[in-house]
N, C-alpha and C. Protein backbone atom coordinates (compact mmCIF):
# COMPACT_ATOMS: atom_id res chain seq x y z
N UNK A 1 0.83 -1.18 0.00
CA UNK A 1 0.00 0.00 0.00
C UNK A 1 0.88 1.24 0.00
N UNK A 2 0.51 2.01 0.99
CA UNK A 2 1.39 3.85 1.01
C UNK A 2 1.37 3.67 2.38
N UNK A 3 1.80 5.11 2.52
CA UNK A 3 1.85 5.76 3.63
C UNK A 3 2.45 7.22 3.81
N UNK A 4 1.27 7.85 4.37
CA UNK A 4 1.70 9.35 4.04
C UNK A 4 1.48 10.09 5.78
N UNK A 5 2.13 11.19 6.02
CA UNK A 5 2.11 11.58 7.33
C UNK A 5 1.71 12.99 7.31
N UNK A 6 0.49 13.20 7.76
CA UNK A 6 0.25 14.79 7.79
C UNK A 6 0.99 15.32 8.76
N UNK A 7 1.35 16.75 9.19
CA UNK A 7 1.57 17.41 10.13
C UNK A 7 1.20 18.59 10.11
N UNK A 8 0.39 19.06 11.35
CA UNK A 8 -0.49 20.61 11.56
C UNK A 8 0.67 21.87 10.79
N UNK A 9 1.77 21.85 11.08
CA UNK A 9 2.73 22.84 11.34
C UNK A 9 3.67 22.69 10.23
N UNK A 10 4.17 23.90 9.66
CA UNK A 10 5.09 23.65 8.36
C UNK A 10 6.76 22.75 9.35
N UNK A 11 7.49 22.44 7.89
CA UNK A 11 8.50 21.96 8.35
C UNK A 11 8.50 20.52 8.95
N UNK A 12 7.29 19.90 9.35
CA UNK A 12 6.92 18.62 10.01
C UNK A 12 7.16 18.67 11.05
N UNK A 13 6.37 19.56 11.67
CA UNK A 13 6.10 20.07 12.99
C UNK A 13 5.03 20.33 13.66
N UNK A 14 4.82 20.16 14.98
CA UNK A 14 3.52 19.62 15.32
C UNK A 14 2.52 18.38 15.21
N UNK A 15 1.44 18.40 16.19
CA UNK A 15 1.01 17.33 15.57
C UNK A 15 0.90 16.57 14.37
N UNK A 16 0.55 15.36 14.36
CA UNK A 16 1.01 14.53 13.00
C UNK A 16 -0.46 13.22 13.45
N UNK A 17 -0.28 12.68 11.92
CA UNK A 17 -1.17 11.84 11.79
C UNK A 17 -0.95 11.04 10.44
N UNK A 18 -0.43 9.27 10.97
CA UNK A 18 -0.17 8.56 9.68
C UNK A 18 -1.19 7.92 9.51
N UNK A 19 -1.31 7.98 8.01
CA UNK A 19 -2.46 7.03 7.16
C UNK A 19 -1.15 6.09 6.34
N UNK A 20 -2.24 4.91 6.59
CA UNK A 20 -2.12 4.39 4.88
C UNK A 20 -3.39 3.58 4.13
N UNK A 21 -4.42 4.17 4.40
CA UNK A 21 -5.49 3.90 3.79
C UNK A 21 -6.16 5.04 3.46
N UNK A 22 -7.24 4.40 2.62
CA UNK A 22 -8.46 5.61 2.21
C UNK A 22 -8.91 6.49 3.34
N UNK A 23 -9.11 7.89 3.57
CA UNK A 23 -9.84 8.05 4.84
C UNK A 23 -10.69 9.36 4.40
N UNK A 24 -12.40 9.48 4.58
CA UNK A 24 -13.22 10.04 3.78
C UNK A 24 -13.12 11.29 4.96
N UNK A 25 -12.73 11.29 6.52
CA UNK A 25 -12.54 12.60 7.05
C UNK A 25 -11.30 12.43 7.75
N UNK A 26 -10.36 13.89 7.49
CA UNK A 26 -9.24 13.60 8.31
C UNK A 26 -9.30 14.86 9.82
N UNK A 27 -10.67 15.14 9.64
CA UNK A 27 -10.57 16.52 10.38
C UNK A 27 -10.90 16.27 11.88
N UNK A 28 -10.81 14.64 12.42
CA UNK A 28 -11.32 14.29 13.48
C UNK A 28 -9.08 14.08 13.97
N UNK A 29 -8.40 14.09 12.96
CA UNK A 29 -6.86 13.77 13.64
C UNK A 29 -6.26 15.14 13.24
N UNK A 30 -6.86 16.05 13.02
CA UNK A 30 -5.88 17.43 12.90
C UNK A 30 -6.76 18.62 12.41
N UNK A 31 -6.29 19.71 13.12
CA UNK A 31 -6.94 20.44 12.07
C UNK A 31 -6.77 21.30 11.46
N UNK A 32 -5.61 20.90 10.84
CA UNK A 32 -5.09 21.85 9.86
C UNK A 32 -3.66 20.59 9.03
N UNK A 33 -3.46 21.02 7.73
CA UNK A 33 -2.33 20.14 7.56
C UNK A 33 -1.45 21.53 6.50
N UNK A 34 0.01 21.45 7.01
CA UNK A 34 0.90 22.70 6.74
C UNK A 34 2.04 22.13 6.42
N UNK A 35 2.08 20.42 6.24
CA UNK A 35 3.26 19.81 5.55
C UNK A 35 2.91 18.34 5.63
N UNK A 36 3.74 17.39 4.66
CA UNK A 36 3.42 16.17 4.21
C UNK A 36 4.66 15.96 4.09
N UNK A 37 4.70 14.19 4.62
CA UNK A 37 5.62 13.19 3.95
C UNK A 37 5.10 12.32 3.33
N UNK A 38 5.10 12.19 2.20
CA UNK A 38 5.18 10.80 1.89
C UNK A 38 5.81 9.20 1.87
N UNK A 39 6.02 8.65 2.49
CA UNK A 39 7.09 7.76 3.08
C UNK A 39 6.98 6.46 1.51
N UNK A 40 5.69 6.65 1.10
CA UNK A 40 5.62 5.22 -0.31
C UNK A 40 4.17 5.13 -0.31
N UNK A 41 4.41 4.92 -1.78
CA UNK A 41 3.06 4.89 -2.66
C UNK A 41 2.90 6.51 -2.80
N UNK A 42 1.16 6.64 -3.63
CA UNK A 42 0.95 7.64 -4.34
C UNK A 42 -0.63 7.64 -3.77
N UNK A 43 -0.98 9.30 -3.12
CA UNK A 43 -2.06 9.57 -2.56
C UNK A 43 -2.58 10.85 -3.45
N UNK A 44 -4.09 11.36 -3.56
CA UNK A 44 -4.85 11.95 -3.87
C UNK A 44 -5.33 12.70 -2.57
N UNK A 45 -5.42 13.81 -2.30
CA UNK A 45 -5.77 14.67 -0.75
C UNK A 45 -6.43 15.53 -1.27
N UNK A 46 -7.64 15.89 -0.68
CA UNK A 46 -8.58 16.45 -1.26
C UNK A 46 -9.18 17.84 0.41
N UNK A 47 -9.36 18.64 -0.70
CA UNK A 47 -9.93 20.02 0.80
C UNK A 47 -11.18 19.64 1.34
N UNK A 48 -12.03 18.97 0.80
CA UNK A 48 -12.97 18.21 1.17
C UNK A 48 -13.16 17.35 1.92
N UNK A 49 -13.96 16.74 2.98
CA UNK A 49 -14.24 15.82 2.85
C UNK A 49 -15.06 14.63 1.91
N UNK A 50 -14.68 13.34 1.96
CA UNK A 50 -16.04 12.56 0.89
C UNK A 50 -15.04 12.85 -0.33
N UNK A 51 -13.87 13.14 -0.52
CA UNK A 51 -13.11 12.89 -1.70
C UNK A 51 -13.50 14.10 -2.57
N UNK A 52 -13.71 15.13 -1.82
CA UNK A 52 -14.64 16.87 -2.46
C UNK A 52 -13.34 17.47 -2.65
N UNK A 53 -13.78 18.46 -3.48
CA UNK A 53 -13.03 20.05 -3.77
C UNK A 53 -12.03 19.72 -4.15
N UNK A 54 -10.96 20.97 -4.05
CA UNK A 54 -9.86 21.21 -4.91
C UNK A 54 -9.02 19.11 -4.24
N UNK A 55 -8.60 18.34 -5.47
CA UNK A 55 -7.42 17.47 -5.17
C UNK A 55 -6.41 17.74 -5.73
N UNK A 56 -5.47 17.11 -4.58
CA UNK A 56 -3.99 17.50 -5.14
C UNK A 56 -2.91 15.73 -4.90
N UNK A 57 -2.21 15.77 -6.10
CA UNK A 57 -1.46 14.53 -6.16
C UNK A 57 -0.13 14.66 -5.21
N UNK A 58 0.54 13.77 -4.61
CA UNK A 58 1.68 13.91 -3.83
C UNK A 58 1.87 11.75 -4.21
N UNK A 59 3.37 12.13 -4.51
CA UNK A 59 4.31 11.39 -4.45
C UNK A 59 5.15 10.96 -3.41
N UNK A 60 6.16 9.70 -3.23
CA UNK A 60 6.78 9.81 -1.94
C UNK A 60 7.88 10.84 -2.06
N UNK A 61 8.28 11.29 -1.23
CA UNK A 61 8.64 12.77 -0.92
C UNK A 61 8.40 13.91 0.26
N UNK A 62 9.05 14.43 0.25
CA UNK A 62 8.67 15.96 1.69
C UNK A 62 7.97 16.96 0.61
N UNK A 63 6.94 17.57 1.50
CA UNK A 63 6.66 18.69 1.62
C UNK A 63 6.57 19.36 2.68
N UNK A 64 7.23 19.92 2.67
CA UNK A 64 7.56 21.14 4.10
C UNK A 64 6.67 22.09 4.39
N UNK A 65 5.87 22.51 3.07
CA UNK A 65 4.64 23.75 3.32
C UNK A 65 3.48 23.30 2.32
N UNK A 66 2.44 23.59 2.56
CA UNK A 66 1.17 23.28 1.42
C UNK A 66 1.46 23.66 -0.12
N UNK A 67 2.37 25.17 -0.33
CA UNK A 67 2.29 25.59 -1.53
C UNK A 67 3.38 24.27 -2.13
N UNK A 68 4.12 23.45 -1.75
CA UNK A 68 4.98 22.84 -2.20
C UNK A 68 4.18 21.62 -3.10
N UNK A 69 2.85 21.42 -2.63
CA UNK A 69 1.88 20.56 -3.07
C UNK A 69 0.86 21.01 -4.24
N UNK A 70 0.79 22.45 -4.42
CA UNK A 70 0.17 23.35 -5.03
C UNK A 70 -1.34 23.60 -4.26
N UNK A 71 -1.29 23.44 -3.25
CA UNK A 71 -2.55 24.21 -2.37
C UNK A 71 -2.48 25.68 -2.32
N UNK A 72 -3.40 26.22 -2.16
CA UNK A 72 -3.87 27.45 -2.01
C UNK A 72 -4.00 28.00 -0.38
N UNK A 73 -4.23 26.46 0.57
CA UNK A 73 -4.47 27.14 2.05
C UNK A 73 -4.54 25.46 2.51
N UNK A 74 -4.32 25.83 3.90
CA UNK A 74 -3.71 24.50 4.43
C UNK A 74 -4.82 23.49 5.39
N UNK A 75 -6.08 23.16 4.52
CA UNK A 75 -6.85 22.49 4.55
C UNK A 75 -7.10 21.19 3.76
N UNK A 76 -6.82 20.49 4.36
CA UNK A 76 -7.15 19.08 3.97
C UNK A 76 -8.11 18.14 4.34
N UNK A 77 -8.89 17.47 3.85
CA UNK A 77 -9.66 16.72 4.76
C UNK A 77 -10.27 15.24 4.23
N UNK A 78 -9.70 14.94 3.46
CA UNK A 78 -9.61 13.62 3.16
C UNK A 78 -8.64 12.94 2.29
N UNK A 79 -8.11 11.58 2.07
CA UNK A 79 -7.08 11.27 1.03
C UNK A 79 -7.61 10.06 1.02
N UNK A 80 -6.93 9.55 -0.36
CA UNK A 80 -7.50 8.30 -1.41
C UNK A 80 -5.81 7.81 -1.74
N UNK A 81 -5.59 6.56 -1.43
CA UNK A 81 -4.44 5.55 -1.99
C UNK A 81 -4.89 5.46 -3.54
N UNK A 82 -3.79 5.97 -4.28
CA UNK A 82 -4.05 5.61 -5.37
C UNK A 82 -3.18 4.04 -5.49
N UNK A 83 -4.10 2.88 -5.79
CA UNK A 83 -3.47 1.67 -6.32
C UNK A 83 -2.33 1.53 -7.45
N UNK A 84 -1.43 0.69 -6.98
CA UNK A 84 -0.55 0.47 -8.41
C UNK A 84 -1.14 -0.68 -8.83
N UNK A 85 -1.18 -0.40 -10.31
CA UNK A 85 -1.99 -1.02 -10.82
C UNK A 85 -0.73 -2.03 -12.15
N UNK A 86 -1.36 -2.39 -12.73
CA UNK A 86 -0.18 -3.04 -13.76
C UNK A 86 1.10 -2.19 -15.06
N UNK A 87 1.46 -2.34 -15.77
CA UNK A 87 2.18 -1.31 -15.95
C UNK A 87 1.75 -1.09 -17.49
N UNK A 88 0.54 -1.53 -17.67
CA UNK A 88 -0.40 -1.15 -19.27
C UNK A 88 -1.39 0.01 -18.92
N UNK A 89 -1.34 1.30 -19.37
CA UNK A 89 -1.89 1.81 -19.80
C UNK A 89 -2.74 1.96 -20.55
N UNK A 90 -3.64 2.52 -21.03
CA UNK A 90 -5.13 2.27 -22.39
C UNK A 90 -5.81 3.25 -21.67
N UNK A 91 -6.22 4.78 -22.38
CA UNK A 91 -7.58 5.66 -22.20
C UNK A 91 -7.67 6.04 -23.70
N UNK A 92 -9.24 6.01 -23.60
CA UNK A 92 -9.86 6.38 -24.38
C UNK A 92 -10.75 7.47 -24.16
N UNK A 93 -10.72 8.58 -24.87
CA UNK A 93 -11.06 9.81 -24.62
C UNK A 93 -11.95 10.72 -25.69
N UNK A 94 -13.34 11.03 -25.62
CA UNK A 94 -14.12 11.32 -26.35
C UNK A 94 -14.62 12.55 -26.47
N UNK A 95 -14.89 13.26 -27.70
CA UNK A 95 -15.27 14.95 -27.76
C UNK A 95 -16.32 15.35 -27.36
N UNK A 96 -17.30 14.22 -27.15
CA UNK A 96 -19.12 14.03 -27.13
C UNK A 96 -19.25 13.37 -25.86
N UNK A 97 -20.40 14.07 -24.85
CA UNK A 97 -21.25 13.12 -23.69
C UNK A 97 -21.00 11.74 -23.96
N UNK A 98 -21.12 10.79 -23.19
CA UNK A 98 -21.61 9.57 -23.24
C UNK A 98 -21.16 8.53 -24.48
N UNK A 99 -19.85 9.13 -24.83
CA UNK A 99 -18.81 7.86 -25.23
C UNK A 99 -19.72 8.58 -26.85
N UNK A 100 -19.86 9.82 -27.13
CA UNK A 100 -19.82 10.30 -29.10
C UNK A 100 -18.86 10.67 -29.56
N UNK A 101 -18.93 11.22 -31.03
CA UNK A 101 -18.27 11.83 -31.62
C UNK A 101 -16.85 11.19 -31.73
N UNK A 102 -15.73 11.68 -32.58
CA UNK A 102 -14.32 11.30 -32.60
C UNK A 102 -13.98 10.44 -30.55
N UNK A 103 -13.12 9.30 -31.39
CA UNK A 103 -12.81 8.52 -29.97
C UNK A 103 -10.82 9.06 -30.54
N UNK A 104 -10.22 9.10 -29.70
CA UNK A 104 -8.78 8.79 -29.89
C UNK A 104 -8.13 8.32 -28.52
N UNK A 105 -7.34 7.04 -28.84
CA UNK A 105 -6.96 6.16 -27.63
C UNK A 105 -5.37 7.00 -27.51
N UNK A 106 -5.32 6.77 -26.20
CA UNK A 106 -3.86 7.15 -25.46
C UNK A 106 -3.32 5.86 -24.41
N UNK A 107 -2.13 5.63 -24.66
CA UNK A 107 -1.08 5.21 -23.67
C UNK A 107 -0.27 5.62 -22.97
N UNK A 108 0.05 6.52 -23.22
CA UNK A 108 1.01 7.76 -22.72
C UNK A 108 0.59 9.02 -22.44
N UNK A 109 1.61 10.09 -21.52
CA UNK A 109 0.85 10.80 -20.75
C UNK A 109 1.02 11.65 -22.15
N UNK A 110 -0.04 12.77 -21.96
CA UNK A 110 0.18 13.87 -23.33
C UNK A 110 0.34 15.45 -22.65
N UNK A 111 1.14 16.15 -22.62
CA UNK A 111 1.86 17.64 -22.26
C UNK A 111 0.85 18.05 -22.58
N UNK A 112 0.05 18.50 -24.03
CA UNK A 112 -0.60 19.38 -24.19
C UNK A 112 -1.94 18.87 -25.41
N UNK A 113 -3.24 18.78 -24.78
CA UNK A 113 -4.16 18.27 -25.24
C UNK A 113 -4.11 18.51 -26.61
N UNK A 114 -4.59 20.45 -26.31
CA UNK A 114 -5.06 20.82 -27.57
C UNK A 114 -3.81 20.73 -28.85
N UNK A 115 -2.30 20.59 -28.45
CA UNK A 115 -1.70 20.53 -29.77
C UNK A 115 -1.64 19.27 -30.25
N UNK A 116 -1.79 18.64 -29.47
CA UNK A 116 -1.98 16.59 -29.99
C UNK A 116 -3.31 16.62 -30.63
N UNK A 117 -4.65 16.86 -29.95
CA UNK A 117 -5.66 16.60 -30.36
C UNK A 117 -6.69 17.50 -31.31
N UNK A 118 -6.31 18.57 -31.57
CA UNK A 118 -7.05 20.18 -32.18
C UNK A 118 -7.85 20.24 -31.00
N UNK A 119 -8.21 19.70 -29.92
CA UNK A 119 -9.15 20.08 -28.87
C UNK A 119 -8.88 19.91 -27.86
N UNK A 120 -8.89 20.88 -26.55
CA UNK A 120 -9.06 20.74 -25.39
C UNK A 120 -10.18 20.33 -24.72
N UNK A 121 -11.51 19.69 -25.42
CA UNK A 121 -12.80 19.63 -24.68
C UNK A 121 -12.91 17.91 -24.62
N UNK A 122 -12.89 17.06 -23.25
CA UNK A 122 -12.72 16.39 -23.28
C UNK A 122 -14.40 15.73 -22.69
N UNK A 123 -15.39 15.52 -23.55
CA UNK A 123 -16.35 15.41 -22.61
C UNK A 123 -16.65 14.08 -21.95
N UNK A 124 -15.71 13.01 -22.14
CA UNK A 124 -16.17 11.77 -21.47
C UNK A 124 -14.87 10.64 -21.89
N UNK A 125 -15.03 9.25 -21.18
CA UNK A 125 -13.88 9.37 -21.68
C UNK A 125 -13.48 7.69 -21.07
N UNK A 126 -12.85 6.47 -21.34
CA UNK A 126 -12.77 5.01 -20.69
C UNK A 126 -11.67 5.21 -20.48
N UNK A 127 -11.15 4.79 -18.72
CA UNK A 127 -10.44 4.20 -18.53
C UNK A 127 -10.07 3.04 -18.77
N UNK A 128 -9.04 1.97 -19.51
CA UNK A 128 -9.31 1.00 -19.67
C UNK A 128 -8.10 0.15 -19.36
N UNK A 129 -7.06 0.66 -18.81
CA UNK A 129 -6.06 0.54 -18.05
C UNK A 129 -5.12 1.40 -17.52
N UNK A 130 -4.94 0.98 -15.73
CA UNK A 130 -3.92 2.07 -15.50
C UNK A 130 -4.92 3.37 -14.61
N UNK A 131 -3.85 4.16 -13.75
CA UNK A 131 -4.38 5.29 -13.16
C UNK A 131 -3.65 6.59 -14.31
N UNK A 132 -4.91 7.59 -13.99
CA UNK A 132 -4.60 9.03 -14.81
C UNK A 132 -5.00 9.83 -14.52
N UNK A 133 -4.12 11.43 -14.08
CA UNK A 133 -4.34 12.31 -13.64
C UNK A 133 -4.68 13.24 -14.72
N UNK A 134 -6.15 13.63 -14.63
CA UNK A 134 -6.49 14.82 -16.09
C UNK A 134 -5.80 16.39 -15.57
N UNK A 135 -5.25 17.15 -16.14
CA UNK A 135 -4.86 18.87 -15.91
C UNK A 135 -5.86 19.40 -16.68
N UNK A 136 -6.18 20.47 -15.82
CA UNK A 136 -6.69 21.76 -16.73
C UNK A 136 -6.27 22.64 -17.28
N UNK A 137 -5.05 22.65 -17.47
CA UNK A 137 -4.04 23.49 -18.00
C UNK A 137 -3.19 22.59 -18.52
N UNK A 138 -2.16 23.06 -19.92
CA UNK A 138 -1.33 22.54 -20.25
C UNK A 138 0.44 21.80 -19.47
N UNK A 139 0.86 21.36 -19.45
CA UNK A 139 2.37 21.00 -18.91
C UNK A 139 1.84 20.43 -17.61
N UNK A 140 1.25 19.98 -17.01
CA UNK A 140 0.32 19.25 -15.97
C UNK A 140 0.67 20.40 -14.96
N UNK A 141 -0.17 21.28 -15.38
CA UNK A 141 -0.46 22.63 -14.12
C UNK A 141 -2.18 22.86 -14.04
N UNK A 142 -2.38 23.28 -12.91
CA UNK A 142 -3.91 23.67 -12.63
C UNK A 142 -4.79 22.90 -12.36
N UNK A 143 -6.06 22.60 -11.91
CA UNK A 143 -6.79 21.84 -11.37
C UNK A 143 -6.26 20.30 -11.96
N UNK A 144 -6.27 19.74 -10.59
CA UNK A 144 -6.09 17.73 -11.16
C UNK A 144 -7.10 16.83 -10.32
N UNK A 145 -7.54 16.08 -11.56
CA UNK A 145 -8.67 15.08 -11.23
C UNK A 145 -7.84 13.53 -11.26
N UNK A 146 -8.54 12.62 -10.60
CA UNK A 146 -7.68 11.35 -10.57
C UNK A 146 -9.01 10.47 -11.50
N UNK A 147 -8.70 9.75 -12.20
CA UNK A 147 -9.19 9.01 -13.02
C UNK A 147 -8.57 7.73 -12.96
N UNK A 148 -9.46 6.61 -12.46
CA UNK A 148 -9.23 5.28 -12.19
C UNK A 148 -9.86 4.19 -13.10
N UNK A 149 -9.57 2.84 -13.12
CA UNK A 149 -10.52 1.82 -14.16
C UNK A 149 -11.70 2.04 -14.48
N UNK A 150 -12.66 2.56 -14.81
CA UNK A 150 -14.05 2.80 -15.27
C UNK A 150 -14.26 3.67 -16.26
N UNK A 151 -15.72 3.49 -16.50
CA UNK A 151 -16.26 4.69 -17.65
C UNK A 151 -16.49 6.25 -17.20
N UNK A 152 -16.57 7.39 -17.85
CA UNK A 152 -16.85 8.17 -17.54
C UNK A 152 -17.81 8.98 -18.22
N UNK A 153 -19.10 8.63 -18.46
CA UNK A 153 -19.81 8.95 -19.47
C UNK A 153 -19.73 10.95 -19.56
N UNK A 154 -19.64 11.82 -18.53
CA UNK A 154 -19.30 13.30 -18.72
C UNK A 154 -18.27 13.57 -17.91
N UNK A 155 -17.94 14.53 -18.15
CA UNK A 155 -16.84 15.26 -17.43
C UNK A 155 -17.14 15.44 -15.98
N UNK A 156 -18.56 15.50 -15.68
CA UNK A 156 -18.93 15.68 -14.09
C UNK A 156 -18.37 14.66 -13.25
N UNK A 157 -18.67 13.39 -13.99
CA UNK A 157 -18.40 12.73 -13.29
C UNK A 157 -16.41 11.89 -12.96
N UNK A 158 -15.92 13.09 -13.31
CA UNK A 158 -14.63 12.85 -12.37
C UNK A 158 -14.47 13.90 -11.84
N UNK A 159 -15.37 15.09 -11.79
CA UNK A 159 -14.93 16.02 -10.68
C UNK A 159 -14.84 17.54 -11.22
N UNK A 160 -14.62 17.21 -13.05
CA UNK A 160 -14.47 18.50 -13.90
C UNK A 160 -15.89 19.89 -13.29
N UNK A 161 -15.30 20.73 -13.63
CA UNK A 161 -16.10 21.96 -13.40
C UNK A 161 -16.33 22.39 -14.73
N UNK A 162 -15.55 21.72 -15.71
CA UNK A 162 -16.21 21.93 -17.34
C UNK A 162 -15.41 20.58 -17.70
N UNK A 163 -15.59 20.65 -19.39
CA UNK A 163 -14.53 19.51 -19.98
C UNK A 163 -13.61 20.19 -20.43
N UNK A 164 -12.74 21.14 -20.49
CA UNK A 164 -12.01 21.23 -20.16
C UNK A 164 -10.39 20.51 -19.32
N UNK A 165 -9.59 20.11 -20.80
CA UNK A 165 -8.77 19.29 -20.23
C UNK A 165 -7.09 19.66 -20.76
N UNK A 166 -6.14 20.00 -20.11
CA UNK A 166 -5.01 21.04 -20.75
C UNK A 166 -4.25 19.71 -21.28
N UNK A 167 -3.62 18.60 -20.06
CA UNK A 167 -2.89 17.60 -20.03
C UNK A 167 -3.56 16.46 -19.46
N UNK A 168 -2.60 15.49 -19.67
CA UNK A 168 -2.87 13.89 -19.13
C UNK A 168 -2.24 13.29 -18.84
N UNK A 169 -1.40 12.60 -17.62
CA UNK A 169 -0.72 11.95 -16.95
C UNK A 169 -0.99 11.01 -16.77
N UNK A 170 -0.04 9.54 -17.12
CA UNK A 170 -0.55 8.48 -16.45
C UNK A 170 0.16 8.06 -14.92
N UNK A 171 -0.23 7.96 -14.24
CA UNK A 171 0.32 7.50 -12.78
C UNK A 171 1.20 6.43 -12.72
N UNK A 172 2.40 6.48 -12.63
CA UNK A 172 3.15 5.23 -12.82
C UNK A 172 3.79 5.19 -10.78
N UNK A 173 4.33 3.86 -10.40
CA UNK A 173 4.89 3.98 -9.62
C UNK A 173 6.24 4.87 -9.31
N UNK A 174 6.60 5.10 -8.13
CA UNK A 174 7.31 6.45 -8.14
C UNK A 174 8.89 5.14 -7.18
């Protein structure tokens, strides 16, 4: 599995609290998180609870302060183990709701939607192997959604606030 260590206080200071599982509230072991270790594996941490609001990806590694993670403010309140999964990749990614219009398959992560594809509008889309982090911005900057084995018939349903999609990452072990 992982294991990641919050701590209230930048620098990894102050209270602390290790996971290494899914946990839908973290606001009952801290309340505030102002730095991260990652000790192994690959987590999804979300300002939300219930796997809500802004998520942000972290690798094993230090972070000493939130902005090092690309947070905005040092609220956290839930995280998701992302599984390693096998080392095949396969998404399929569609211009239209509900699996229409032009399909074009990917294996690899892509820098920049719109110059690979003439389009940034990604409205739906199969996972069909492998974990993948969608960007809303190009060079994998700006909002990130985690996308796991399943269908995604709209963009709502991984979390998008439009379809709108800059880049695509596939999650490999770190």
């Amino acid at each position: 599995m992982g294991k990641i260590i919050f701590f209230e206080e930048k620098n990894f200071g102050g209270c602390y609290y290790d996971c290494s599982s899914d946990c839908t509230d973290l606001q009952s072991h801290f309340r505030r998180c102002n730095s991260i270790k990652v000790e192994s594996g690959c987590f999804m941490i979300y300002e939300g609870a219930n796997y809500t609001g802004h998520q942000y990806f972290v690798s094993p590694g230090q972070y000493p302060e939130f902005q090092k993670w690309m947070a905005t403010n040092d609220c956290i309140c839930s995280c998701r183990v992302i599984p390693q999964l096998n080392d095949s990749f396969k998404l399929s990614i569609y211009e239209r709701l509900e699996f229409g219009g032009q399909m074009m398959d990917l294996t690899d992560s892509c820098p920049n939607v719109l110059d690979s594809f003439r389009t940034n509008d990604i409205f739906s889309c199969k996972v069909k192997e492998g974990n993948w982090l969608f960007y809303d911005q190009p060079n994998y900057k700006g909002r990130i959604y985690l996308l796991m084995p399943r269908e995604y018939s709209r963009f709502s349903e991984w979390g998008g606030v439009t379809a709108r999609v800059g880049s695509i990452k596939r999650i490999v072990e770190y």
